[in-house]
Structures are given as C-alpha cells and as structure tokens.
N, C-alpha and C. Protein backbone atom coordinates (compact mmCIF):
# COMPACT_ATOMS: atom_id res chain seq x y z
N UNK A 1 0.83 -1.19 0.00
CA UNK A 1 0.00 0.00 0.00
C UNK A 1 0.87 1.25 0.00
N UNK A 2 2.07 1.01 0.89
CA UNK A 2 3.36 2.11 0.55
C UNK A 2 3.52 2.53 -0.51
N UNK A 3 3.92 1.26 -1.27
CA UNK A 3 4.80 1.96 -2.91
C UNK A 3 3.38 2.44 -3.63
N UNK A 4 1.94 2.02 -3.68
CA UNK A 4 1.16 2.92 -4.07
C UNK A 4 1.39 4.05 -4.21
N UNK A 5 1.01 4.76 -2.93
CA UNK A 5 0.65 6.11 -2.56
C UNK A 5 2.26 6.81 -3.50
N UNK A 6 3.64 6.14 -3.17
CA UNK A 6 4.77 6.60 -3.64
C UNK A 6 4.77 6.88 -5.36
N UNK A 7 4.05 5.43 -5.90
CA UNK A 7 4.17 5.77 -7.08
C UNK A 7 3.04 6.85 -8.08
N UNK A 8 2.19 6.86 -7.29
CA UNK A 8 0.59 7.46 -7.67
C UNK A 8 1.43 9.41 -7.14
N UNK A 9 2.16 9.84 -6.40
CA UNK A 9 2.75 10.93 -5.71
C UNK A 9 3.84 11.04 -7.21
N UNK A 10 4.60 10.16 -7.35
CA UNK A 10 5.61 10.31 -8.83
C UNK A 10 5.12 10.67 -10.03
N UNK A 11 3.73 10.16 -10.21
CA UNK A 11 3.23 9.88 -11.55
C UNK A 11 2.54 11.68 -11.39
N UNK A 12 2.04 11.96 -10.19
CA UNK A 12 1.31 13.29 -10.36
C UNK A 12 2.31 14.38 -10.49
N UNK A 13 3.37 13.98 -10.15
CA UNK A 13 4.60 15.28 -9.94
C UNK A 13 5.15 15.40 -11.78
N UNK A 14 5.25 13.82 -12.27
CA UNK A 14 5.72 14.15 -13.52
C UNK A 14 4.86 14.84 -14.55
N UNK A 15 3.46 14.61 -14.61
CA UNK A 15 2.53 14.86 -14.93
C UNK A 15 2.26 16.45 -14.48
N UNK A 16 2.77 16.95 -13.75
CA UNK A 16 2.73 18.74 -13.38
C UNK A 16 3.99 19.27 -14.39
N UNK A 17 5.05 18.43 -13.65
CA UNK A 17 6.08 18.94 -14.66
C UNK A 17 6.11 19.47 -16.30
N UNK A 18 5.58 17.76 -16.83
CA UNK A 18 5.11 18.29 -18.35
C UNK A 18 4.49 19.32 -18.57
N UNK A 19 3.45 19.32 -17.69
CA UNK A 19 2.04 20.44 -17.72
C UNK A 19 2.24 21.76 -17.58
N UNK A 20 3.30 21.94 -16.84
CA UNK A 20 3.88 23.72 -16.95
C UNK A 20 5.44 23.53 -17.88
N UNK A 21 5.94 22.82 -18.07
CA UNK A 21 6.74 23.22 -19.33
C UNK A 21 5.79 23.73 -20.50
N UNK A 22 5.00 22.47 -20.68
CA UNK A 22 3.91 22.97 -21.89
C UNK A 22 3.41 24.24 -21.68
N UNK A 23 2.74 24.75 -20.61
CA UNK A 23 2.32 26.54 -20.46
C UNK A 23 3.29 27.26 -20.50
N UNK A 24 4.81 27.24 -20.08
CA UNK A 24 5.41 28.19 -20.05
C UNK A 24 6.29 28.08 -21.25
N UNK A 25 6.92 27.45 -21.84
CA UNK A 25 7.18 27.43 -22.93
C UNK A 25 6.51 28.33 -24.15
N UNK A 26 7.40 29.13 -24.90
CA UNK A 26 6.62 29.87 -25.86
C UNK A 26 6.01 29.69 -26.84
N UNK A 27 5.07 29.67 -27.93
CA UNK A 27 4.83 29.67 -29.00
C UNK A 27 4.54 30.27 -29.90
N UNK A 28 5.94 31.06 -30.13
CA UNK A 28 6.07 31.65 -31.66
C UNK A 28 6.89 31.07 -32.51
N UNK A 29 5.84 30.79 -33.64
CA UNK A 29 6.14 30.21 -34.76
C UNK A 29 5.50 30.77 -35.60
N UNK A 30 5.18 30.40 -37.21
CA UNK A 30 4.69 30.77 -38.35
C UNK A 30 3.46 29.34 -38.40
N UNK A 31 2.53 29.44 -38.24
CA UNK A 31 1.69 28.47 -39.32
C UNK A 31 1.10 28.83 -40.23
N UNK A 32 0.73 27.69 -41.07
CA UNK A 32 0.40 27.52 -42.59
C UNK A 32 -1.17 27.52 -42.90
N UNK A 33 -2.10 28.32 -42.59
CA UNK A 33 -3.19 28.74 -42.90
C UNK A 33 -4.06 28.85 -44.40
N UNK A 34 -4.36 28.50 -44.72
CA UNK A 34 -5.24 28.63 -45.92
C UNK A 34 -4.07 28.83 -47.50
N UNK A 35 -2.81 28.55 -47.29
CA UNK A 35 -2.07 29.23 -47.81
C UNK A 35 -1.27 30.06 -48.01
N UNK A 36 -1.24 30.77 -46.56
CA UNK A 36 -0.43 32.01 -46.40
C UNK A 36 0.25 31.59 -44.90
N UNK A 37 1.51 32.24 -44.91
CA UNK A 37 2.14 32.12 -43.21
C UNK A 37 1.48 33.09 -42.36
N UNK A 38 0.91 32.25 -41.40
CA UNK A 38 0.05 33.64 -40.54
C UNK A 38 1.62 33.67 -38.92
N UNK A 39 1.57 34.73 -38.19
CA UNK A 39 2.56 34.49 -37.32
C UNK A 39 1.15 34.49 -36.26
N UNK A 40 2.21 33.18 -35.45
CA UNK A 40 1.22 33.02 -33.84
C UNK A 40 2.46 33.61 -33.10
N UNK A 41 1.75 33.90 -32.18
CA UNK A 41 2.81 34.69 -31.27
C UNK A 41 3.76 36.28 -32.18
N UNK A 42 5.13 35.76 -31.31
CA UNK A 42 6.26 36.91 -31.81
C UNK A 42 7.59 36.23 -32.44
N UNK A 43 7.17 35.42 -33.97
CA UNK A 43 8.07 34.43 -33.81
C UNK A 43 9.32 35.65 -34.11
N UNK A 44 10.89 34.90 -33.52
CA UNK A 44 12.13 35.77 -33.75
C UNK A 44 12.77 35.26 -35.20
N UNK A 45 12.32 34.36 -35.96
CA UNK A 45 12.75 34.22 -37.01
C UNK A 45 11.91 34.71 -37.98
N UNK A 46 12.48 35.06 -39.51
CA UNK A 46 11.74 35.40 -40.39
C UNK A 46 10.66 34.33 -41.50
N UNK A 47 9.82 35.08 -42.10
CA UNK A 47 8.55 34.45 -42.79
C UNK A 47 9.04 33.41 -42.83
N UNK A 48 8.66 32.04 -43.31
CA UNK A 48 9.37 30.89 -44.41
C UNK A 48 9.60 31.23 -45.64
N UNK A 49 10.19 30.74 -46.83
CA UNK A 49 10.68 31.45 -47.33
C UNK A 49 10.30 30.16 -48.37
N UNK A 50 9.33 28.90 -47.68
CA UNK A 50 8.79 27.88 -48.51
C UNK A 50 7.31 27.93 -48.93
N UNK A 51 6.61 27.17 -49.83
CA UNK A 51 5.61 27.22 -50.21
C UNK A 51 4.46 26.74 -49.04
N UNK A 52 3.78 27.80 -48.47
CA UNK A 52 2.69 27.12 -47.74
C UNK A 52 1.31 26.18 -48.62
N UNK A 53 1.51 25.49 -48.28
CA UNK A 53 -0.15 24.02 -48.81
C UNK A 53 -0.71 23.65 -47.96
N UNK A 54 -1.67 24.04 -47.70
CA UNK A 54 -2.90 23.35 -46.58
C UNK A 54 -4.00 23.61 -47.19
C-alpha cells in the first residue's frame, strides 16, 4: 500500500512537470493557414521562405 501512494505521488509530480513546461514554454512560430504564413505569437525568425499548402 506504501509503494502505491509513492508511485501514484511520482506519476502526479511528472505529470505537473510536463504540464507547466507545456504553459510556459513559448509559442512563436509561423503556421500555414489557408495558404499564407500567418505568425502566432512573436516568432524571432523570419517568414518561411517555402511554399505554404494546406
């Protein structure tokens, strides 16, 4: 019943971890919209400079 509670306490801690990398982590990038590069966020690199297709 020990290693339960221990491993069920591990699994929730790693599971936070992921969960605020994923929120704090940024997302600026370029996606590929209808055909055109739309910018999400503030990406620091420039347009693509490839053919958008979606």
């Amino acid at each position: 019943m020990r290693w339960t509670k221990t491993i069920i306490v591990v699994v929730l801690i790693i599971l936070a971890i992921i969960f605020g990398i994923r929120m704090l982590t940024p997302e600026d990038t370029w996606i590929c919209q209808k055909g055109n590069w739309v910018k999400h966020g503030h990406p620091k690199a420039p347009m693509p400079t490839t053919q958008c297709v979606k």
